[in-house]
N, C-alpha and C. Protein backbone atom coordinates (compact mmCIF):
# COMPACT_ATOMS: atom_id res chain seq x y z
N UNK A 1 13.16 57.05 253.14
CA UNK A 1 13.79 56.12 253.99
C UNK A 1 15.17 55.75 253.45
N UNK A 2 15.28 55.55 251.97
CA UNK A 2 16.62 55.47 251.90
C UNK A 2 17.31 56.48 251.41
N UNK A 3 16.56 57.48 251.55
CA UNK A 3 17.81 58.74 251.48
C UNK A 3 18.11 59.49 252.84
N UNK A 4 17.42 58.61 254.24
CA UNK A 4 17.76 59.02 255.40
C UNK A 4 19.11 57.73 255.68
N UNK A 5 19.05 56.61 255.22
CA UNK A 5 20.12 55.98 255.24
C UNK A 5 20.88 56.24 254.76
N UNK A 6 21.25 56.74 253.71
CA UNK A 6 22.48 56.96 252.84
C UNK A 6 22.67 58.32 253.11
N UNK A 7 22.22 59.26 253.44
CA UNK A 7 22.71 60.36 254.10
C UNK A 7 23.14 60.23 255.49
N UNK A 8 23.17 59.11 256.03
CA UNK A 8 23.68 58.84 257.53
C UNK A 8 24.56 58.30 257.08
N UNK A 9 25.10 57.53 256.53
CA UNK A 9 26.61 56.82 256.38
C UNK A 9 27.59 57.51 255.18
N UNK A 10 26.88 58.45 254.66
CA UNK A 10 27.56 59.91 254.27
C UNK A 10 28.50 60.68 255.09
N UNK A 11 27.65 60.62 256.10
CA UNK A 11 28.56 61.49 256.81
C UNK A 11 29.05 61.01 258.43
N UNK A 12 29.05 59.44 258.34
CA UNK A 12 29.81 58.63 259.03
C UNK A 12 31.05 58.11 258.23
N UNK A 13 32.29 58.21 259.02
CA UNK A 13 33.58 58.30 258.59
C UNK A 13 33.91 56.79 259.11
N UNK A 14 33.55 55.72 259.29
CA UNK A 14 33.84 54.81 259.12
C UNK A 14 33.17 54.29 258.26
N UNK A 15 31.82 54.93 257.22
CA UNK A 15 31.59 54.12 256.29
C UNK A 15 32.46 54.05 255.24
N UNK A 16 31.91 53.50 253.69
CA UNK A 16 33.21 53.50 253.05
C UNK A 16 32.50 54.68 251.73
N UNK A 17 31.18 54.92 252.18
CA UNK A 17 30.27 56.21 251.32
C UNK A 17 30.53 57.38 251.36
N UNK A 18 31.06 57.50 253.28
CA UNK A 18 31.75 58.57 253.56
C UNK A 18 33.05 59.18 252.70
N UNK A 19 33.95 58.03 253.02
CA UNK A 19 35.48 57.93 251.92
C UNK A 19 35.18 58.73 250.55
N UNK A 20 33.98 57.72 249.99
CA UNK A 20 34.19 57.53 248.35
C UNK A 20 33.22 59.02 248.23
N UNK A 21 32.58 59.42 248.82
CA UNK A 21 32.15 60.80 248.96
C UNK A 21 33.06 61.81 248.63
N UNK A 22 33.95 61.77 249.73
CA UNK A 22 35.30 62.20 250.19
C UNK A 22 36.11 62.38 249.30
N UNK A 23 36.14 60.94 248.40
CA UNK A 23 37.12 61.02 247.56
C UNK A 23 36.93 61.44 246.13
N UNK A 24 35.81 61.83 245.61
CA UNK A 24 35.04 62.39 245.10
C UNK A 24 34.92 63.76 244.54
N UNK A 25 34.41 64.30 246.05
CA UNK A 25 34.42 65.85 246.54
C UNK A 25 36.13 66.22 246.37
N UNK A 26 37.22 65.13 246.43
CA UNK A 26 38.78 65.62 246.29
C UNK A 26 39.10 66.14 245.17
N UNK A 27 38.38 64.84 244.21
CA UNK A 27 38.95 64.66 243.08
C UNK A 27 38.63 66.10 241.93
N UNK A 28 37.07 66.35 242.49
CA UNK A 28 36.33 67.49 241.51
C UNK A 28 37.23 69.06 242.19
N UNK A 29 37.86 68.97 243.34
CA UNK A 29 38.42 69.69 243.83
C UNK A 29 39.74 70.20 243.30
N UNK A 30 40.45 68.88 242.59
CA UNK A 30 41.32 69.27 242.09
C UNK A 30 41.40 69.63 241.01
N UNK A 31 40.49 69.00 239.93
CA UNK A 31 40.30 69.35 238.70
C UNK A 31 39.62 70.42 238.61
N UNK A 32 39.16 71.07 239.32
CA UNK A 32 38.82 72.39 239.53
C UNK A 32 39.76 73.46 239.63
N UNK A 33 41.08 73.10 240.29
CA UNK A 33 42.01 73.11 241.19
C UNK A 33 42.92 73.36 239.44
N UNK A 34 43.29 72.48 239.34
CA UNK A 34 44.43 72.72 237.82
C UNK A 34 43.66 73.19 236.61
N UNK A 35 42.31 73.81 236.56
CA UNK A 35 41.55 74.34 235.71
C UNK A 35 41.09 73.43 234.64
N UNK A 36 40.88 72.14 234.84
CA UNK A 36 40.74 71.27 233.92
C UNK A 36 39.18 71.18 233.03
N UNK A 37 38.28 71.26 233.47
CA UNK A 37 37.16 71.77 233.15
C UNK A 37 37.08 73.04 232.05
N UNK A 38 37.85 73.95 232.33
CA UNK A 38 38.36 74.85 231.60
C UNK A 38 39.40 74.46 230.02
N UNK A 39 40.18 73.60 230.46
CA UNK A 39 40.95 72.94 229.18
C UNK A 39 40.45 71.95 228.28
N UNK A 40 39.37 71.13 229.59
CA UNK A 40 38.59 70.19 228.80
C UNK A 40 37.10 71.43 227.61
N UNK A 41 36.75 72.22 228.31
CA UNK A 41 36.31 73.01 227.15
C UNK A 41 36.55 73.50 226.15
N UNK A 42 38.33 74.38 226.15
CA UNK A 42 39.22 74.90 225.16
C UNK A 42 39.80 73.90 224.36
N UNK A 43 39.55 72.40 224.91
CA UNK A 43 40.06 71.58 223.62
C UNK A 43 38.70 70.86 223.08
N UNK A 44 37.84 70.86 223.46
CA UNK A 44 36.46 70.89 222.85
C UNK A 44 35.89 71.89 222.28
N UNK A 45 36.71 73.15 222.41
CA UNK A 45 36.15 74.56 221.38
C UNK A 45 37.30 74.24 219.90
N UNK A 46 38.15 74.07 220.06
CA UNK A 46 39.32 73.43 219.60
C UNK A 46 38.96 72.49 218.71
N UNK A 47 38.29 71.65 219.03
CA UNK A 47 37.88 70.54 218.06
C UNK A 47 36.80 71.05 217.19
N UNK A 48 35.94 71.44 218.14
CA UNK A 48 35.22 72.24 217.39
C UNK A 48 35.04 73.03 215.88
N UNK A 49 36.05 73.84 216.59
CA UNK A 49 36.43 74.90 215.73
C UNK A 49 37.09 74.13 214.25
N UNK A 50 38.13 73.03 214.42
CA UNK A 50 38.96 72.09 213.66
C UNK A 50 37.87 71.07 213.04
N UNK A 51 37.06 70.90 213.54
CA UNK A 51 35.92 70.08 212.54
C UNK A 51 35.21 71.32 211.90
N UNK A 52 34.86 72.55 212.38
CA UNK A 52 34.14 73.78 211.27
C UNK A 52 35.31 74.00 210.31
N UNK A 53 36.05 74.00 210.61
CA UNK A 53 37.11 74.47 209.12
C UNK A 53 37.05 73.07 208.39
N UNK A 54 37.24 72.36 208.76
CA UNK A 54 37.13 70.95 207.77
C UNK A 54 35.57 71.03 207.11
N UNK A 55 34.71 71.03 207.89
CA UNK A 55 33.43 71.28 207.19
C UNK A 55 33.63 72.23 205.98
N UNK A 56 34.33 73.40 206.54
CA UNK A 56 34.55 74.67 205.87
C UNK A 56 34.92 74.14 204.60
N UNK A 57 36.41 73.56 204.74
CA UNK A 57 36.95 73.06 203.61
C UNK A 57 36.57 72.05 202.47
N UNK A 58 35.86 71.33 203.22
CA UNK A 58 35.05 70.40 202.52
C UNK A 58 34.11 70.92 201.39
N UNK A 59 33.28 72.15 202.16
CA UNK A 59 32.33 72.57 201.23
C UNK A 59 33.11 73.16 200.29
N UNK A 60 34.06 73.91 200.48
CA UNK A 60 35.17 74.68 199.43
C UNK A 60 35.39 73.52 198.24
N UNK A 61 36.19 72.83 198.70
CA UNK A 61 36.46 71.76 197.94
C UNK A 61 35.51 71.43 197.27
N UNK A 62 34.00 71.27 197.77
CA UNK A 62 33.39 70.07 197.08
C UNK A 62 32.57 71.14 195.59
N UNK A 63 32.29 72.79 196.19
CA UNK A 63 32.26 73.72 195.30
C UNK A 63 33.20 73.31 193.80
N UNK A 64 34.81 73.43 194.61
CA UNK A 64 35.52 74.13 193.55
C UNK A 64 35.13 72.88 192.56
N UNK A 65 34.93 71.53 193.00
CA UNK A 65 35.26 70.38 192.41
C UNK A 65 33.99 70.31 191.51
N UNK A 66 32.71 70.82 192.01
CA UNK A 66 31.68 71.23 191.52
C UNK A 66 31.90 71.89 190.02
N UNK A 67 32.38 73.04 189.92
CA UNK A 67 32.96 74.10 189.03
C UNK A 67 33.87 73.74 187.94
N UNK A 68 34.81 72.44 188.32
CA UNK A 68 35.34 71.81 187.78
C UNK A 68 34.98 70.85 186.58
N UNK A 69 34.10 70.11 187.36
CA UNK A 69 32.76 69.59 186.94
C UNK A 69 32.30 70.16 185.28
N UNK A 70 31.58 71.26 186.27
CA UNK A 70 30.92 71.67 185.39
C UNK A 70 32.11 72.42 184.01
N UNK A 71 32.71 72.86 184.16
CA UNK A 71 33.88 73.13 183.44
C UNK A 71 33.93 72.07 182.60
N UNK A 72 34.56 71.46 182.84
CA UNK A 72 35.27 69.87 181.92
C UNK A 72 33.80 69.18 181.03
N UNK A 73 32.43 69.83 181.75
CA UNK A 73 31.71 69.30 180.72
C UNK A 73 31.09 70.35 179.71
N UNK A 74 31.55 71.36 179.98
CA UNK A 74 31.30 72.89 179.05
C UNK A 74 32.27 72.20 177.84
N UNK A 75 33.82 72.06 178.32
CA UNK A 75 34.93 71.58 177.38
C UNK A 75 34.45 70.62 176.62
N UNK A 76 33.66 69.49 177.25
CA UNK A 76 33.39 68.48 176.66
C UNK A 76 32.78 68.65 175.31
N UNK A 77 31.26 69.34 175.83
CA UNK A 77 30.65 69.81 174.88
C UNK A 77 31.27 70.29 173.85
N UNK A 78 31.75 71.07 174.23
CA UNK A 78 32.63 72.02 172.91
C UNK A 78 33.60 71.56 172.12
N UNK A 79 34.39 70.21 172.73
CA UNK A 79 35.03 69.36 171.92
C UNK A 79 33.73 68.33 171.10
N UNK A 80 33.13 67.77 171.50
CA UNK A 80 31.82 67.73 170.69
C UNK A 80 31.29 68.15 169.39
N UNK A 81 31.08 69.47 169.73
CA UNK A 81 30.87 70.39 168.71
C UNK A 81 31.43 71.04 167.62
N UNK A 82 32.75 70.96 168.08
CA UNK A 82 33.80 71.09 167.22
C UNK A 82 34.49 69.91 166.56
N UNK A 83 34.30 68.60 167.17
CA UNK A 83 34.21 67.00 166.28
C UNK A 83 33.50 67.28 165.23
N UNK A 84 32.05 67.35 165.80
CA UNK A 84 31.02 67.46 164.60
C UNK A 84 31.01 68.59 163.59
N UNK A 85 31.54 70.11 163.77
CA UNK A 85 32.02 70.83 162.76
C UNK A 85 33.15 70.47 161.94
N UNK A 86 33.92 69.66 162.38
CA UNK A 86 35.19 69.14 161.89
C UNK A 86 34.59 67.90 160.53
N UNK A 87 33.50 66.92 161.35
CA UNK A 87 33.61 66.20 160.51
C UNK A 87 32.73 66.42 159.37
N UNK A 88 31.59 67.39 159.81
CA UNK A 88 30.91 68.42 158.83
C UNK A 88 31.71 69.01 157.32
N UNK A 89 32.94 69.34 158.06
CA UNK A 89 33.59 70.09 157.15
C UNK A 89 34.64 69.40 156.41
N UNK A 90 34.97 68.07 157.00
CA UNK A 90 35.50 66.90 155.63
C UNK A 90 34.75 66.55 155.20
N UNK A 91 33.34 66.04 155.22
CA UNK A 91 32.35 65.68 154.62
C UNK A 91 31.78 66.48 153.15
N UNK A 92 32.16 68.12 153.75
CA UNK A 92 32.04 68.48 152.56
C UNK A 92 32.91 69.11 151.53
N UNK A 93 34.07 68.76 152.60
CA UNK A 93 35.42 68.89 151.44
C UNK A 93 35.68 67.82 150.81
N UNK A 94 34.93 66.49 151.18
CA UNK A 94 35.16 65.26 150.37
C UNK A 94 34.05 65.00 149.15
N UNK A 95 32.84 66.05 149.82
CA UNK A 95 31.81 66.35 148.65
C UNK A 95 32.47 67.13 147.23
N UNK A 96 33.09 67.96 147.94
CA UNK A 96 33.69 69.03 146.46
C UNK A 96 34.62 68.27 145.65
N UNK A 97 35.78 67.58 146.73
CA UNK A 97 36.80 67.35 145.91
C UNK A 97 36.01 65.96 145.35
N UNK A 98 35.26 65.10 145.47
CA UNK A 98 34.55 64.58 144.14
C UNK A 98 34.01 64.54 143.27
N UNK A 99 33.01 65.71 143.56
CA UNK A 99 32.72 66.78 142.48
C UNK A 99 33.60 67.48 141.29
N UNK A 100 34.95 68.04 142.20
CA UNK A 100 36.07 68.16 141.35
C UNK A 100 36.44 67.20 140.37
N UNK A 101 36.49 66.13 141.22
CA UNK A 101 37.58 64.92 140.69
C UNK A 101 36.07 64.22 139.29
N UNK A 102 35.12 64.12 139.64
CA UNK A 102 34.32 64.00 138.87
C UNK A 102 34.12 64.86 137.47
N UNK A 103 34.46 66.51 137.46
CA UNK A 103 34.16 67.00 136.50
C UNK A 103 35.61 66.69 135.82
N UNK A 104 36.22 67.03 136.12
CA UNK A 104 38.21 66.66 135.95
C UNK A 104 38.26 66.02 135.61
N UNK A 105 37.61 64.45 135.55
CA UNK A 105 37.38 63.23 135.15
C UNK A 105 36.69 63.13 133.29
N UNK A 106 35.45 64.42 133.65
CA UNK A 106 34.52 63.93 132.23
C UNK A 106 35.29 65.23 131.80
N UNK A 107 35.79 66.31 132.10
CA UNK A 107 36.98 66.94 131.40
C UNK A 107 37.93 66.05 130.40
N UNK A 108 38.67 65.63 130.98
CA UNK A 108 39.52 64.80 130.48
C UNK A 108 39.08 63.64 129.58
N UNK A 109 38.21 62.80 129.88
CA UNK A 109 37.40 61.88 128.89
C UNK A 109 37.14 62.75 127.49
N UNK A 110 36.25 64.05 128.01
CA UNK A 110 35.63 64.72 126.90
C UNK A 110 37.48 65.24 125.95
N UNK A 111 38.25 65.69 126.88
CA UNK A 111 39.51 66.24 125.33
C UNK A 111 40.17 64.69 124.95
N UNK A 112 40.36 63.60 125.49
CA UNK A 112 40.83 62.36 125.21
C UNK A 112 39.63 61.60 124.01
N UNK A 113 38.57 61.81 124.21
CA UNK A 113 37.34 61.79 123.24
C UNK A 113 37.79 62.04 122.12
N UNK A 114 37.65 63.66 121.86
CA UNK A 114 37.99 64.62 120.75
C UNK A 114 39.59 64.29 120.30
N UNK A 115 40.39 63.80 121.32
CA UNK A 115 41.70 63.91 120.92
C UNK A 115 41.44 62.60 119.99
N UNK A 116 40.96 61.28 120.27
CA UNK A 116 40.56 60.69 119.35
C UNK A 116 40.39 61.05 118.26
N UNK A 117 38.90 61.30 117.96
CA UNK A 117 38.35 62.10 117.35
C UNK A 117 39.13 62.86 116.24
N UNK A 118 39.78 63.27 116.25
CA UNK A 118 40.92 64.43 115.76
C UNK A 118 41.79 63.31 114.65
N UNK A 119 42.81 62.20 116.06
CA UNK A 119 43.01 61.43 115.38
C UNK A 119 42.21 60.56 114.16
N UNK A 120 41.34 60.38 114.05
CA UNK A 120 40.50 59.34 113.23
C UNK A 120 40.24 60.13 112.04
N UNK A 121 39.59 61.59 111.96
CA UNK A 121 39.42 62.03 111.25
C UNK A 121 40.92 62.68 109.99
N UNK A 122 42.25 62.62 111.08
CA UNK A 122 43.80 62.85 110.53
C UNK A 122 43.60 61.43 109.28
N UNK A 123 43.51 60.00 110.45
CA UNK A 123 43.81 59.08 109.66
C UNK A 123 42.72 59.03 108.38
N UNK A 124 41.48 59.72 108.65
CA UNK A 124 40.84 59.33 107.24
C UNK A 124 41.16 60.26 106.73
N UNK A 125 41.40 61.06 106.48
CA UNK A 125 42.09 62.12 105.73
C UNK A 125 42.81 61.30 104.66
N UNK A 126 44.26 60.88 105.77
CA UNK A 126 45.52 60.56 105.27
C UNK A 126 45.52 59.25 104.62
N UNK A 127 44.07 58.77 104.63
CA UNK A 127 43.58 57.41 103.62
C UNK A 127 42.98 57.54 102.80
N UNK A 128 42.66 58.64 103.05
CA UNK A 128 41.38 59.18 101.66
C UNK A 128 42.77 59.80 100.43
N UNK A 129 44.14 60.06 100.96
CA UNK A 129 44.72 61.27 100.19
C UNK A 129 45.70 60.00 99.77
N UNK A 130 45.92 58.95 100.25
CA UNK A 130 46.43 58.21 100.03
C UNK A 130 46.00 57.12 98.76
N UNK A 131 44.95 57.31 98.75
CA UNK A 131 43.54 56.64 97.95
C UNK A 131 43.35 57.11 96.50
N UNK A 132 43.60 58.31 96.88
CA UNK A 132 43.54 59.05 95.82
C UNK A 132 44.73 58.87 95.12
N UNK A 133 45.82 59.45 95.91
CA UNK A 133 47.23 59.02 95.42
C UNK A 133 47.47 57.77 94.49
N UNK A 134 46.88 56.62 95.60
CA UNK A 134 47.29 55.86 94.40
C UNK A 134 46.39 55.32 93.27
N UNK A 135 45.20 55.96 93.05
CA UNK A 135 44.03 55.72 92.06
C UNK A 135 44.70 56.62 90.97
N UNK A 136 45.39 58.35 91.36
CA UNK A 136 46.33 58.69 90.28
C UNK A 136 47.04 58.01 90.00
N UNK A 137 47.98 56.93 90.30
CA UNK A 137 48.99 56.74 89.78
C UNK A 137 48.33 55.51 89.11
N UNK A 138 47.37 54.55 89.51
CA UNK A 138 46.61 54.13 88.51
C UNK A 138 46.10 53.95 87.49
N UNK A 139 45.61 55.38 87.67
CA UNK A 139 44.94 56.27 86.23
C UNK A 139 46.21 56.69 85.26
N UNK A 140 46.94 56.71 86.27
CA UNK A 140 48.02 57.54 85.39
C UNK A 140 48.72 56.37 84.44
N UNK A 141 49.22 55.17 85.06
CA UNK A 141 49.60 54.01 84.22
C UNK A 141 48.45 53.41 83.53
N UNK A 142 47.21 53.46 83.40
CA UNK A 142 46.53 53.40 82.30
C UNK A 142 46.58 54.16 81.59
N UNK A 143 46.54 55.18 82.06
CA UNK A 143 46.67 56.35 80.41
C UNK A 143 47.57 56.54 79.87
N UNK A 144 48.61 56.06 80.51
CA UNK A 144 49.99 55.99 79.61
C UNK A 144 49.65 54.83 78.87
N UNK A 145 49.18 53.64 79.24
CA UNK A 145 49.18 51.84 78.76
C UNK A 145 48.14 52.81 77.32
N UNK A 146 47.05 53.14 77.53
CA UNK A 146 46.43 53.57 76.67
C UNK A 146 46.71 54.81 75.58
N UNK A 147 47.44 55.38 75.78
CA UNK A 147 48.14 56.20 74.82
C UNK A 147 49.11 55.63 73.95
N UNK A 148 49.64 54.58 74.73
CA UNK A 148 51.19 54.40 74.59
C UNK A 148 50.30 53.25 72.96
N UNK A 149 49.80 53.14 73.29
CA UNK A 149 49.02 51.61 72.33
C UNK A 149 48.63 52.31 71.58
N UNK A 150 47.52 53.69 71.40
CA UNK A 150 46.99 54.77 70.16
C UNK A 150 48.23 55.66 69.50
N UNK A 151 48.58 56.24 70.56
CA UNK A 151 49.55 57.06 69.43
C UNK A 151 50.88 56.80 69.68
N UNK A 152 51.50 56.78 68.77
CA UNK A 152 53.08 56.53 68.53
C UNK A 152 53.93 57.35 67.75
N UNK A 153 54.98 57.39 68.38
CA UNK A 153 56.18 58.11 67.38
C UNK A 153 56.19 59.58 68.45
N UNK A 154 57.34 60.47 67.68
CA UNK A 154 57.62 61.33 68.94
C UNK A 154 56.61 62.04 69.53
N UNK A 155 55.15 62.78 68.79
CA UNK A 155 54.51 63.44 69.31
C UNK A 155 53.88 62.68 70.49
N UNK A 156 53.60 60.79 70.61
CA UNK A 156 53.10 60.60 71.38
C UNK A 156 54.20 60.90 73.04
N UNK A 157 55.51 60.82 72.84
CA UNK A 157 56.26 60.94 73.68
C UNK A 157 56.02 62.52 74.27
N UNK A 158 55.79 62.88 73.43
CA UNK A 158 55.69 64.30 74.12
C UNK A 158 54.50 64.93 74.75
N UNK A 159 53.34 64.70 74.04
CA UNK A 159 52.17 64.19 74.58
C UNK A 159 52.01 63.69 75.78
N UNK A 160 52.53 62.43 76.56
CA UNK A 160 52.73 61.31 77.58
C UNK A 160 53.40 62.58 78.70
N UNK A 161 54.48 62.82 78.11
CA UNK A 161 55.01 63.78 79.55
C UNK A 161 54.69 64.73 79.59
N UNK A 162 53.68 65.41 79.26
CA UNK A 162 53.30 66.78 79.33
C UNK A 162 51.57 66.54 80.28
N UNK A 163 51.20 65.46 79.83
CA UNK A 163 49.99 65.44 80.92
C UNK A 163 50.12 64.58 82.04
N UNK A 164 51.22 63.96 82.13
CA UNK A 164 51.65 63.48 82.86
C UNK A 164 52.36 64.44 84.12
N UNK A 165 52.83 65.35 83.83
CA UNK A 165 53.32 66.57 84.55
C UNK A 165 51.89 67.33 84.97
N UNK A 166 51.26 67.52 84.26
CA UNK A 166 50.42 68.39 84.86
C UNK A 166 49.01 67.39 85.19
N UNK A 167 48.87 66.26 84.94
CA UNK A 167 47.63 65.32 85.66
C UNK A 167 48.39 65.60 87.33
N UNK A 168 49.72 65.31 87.61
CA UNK A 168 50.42 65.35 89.14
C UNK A 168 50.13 66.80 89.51
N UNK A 169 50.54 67.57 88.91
CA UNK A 169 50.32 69.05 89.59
C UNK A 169 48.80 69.22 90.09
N UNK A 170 47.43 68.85 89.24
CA UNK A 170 46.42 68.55 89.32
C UNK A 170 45.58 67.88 90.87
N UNK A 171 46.56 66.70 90.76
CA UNK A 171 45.80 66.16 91.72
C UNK A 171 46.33 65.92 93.06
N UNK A 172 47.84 66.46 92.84
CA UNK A 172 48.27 66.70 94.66
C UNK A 172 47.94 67.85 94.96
């Protein structure tokens, strides 16, 4: 029933269904007419196409950035690894050179020791010879004091410097 009404004032030209029918049926006529349907597709293949390359690119991008990624943390690592060989290897160049500096150390103590050593035994030497020295000359002015008091007259004079010469030859 109401598609026998509205198909009657369809196609009565004083309705205003008729018109807008009319105007309608013009309009798809023309856009038919300047191929628009046709352009409205080619710029919807168009977009299309311009959002798949962006997709396209995107995934490219998000790859390379991927790769990148992974890159910079390969580097990472390996700066890492080479920190820790680095500090490995002052660690045990700071091991040696104290080791060094340690034996270098009781090196030096041990000839500064002995160099002592050396000295002390010079100075007792040179106190012992000194000791002696003057216990001869001691001995020696007693045995003159004591000669000089027993015997007298020239033989004792001659006597006096003759062991007196050779008591010195004796005991240096």
């Amino acid at each position: 029933m109401i598609a026998d009404i509205v198909m009657a004032n369809l196609l009565d030209p004083k309705d205003t269904y008729f018109w807008t029918a009319l105007a309608l049926i013009g309009f798809f006529a023309i856009l038919m007419y300047f191929k628009v349907p046709d352009a409205v597709g080619k710029s919807l293949d168009a977009r299309a196409d311009a959002i798949r390359k962006e997709l396209d690119d995107a995934r490219r991008m998000r790859e390379e950035a991927q790769q990148l990624l992974a890159d910079y943390q390969r580097r990472s690592k390996e700066a890492e690894e080479e920190a820790k060989e680095i500090v490995a290897a002052a660690k045990r160049e700071a091991e040696t050179l104290a080791a060094e500096t340690k034996k270098a150390l009781a090196e030096t103590l041990e000839r500064r020791t002995k160099s002592a050593e050396e000295k002390i035994t010079r100075a007792e030497a040179q106190a012992v010879s000194e000791v002696r020295s003057a216990a001869v000359d001691v001995a020696l002015a007693t045995a003159e004091k004591i000669i000089r008091s027993k015997v007298t007259g020239t033989d004792a004079d001659a006597l006096i410097a003759s062991s007196i010469s050779d008591l010195k030859g004796r005991l240096n």
